[in-house]
Protein backbone atom coordinates (compact mmCIF):
# COMPACT_ATOMS: atom_id res chain seq x y z
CA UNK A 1 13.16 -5.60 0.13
CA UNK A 2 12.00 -8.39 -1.96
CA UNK A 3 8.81 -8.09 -1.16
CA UNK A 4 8.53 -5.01 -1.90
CA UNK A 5 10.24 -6.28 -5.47
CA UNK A 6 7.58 -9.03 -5.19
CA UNK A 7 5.06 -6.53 -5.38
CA UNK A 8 6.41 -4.18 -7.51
CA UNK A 9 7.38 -6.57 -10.52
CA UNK A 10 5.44 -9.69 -10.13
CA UNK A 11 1.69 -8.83 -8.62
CA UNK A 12 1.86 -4.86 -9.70
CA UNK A 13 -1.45 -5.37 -11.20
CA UNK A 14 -2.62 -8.39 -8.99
CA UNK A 15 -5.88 -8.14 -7.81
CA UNK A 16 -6.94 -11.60 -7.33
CA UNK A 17 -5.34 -14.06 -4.86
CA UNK A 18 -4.02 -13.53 -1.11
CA UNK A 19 -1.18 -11.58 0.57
CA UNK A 20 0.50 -12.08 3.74
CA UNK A 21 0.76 -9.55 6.54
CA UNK A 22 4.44 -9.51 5.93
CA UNK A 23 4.20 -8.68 2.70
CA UNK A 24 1.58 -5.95 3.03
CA UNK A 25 3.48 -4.45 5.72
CA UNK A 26 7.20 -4.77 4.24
CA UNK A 27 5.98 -3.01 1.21
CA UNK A 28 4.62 -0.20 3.21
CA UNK A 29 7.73 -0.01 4.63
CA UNK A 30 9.71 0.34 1.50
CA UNK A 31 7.05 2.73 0.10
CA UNK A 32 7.45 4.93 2.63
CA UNK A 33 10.85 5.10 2.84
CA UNK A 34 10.93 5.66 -0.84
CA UNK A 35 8.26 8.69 -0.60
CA UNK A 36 10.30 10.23 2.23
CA UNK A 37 13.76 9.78 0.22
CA UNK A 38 11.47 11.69 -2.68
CA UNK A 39 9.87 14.63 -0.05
CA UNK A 40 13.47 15.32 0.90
CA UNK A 41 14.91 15.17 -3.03
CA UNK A 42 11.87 17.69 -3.91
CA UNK A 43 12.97 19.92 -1.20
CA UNK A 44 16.65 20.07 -1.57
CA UNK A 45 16.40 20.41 -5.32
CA UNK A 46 13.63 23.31 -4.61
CA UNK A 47 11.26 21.37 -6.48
CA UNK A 48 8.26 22.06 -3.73
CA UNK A 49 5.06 23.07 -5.80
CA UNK A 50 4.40 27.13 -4.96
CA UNK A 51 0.93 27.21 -2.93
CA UNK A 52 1.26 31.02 -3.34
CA UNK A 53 1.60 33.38 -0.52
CA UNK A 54 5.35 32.83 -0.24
CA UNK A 55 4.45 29.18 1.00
CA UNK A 56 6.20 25.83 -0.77
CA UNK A 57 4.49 22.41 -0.28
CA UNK A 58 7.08 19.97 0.79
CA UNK A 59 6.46 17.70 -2.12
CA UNK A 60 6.86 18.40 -5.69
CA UNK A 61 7.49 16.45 -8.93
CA UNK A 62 9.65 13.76 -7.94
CA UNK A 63 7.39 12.54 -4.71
CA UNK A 64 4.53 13.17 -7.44
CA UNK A 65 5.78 10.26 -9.85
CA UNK A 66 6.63 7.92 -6.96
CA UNK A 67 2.99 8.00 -5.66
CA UNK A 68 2.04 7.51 -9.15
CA UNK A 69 3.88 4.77 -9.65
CA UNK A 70 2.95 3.22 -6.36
CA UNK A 71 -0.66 3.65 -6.66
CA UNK A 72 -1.57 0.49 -8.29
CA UNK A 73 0.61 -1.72 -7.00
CA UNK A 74 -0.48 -0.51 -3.56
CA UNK A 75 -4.20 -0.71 -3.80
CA UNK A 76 -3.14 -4.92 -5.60
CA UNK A 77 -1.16 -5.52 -2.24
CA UNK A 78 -4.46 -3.82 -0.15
CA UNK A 79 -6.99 -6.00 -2.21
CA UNK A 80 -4.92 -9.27 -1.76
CA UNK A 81 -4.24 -8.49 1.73
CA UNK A 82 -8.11 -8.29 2.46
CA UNK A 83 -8.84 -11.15 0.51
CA UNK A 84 -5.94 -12.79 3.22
CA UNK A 85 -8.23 -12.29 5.73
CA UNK A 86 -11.91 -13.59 3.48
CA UNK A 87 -12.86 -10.02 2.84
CA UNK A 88 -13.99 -8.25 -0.41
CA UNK A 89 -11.26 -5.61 -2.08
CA UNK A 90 -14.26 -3.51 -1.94
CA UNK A 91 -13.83 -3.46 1.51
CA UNK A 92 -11.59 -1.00 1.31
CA UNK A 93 -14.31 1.76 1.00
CA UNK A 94 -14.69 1.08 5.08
CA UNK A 95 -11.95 3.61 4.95
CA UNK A 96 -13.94 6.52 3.92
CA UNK A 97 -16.08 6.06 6.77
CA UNK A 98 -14.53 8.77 9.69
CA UNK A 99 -12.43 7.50 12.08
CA UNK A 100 -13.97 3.54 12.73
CA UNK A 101 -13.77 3.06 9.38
CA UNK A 102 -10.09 3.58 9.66
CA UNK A 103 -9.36 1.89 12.66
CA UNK A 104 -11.13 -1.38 11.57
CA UNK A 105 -9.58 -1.33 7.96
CA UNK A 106 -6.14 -1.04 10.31
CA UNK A 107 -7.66 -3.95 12.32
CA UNK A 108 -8.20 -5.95 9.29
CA UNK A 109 -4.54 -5.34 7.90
CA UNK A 110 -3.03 -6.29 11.34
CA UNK A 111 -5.04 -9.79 11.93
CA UNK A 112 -4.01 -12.96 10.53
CA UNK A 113 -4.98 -14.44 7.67
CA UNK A 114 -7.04 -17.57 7.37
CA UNK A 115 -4.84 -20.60 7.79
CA UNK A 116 -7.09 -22.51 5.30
CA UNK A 117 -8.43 -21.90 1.76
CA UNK A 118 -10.90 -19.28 1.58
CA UNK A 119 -13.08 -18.03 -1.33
CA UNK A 120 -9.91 -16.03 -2.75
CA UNK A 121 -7.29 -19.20 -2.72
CA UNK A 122 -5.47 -21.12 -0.76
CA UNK A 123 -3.13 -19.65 2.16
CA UNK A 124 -0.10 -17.92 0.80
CA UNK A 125 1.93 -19.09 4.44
CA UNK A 126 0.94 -23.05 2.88
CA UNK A 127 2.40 -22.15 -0.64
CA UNK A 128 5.71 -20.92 0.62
C-alpha cells in the first residue's frame, strides 16, 4: 500500500527519474483492486452506463472517476519504470504495435532495472 501512496501523493505527476519493479507492480495491484471495488459499486448501485438494447456496461460513473484519477499517475509510474530499465517514456508507444508490441512492453516491465546510474538517474534500489 505505500507504494501505491508513494505514487499517488508524491510522484503523481513524476515523469522524470526511475521506478522499481516493486513499485510499478504494487501500484498495479492497488489500482486494480481499486477499479474492481468501483466495477462492483457501479453495478450494485445500478450505476452501469445503458448501451441500449436492454444491455448495461458493467462500469459506470464511479469506475469512470477512478480511471480518471489514475491516469496520470499511472502513465508517471510507466515512464519511470522504463526509464528503470534505460528506455525512453516514449517507449511506451511499442504498445500499440499488435501483440509483440505488448509482450515486449510486458518484458520490459518484468526485467530488472540497471543496477548502476543510467541516463535517467541513479538506481532507486541504491537510494533506499
Amino acid at each position: 500500500m505505500e507504494w501505491y501512496l508513494k505514487v499517488m501523493k508524491e510522484n503523481f505527476s513524476n515523469f522524470s527519474g526511475r521506478a522499481r519493479r516493486k513499485e510499478y507492480w504494487m501500484f498495479i495491484l492497488i489500482y486494480m483492486i481499486v477499479i474492481i471495488i468501483a466495477m462492483v459499486l457501479d453495478g450494485a448501485l445500478g450505476l452501469g452506463f445503458d448501451m441500449g438494447y436492454g444491455v448495461t456496461a458493467p462500469y459506470g460513473w464511479i469506475y469512470s472517476i477512478v480511471a480518471l484519477v489514475h491516469l496520470i499517475p499511472a502513465w508517471g509510474v510507466l515512464v519511470r519504470r522504463l526509464h528503470d530499465v534505460g528506455k525512453s517514456g516514449w517507449f511506451m508507444l511499442i504498445s500499440l504495435v499488435p501483440i509483440i508490441g505488448g509482450i515486449w512492453l510486458l518484458v520490459l516491465l518484468c526485467t530488472d532495472g540497471d543496477s548502476s546510474e543510467n541516463a535517467y538517474g541513479p538506481s532507486p534500489k541504491s537510494v533506499e
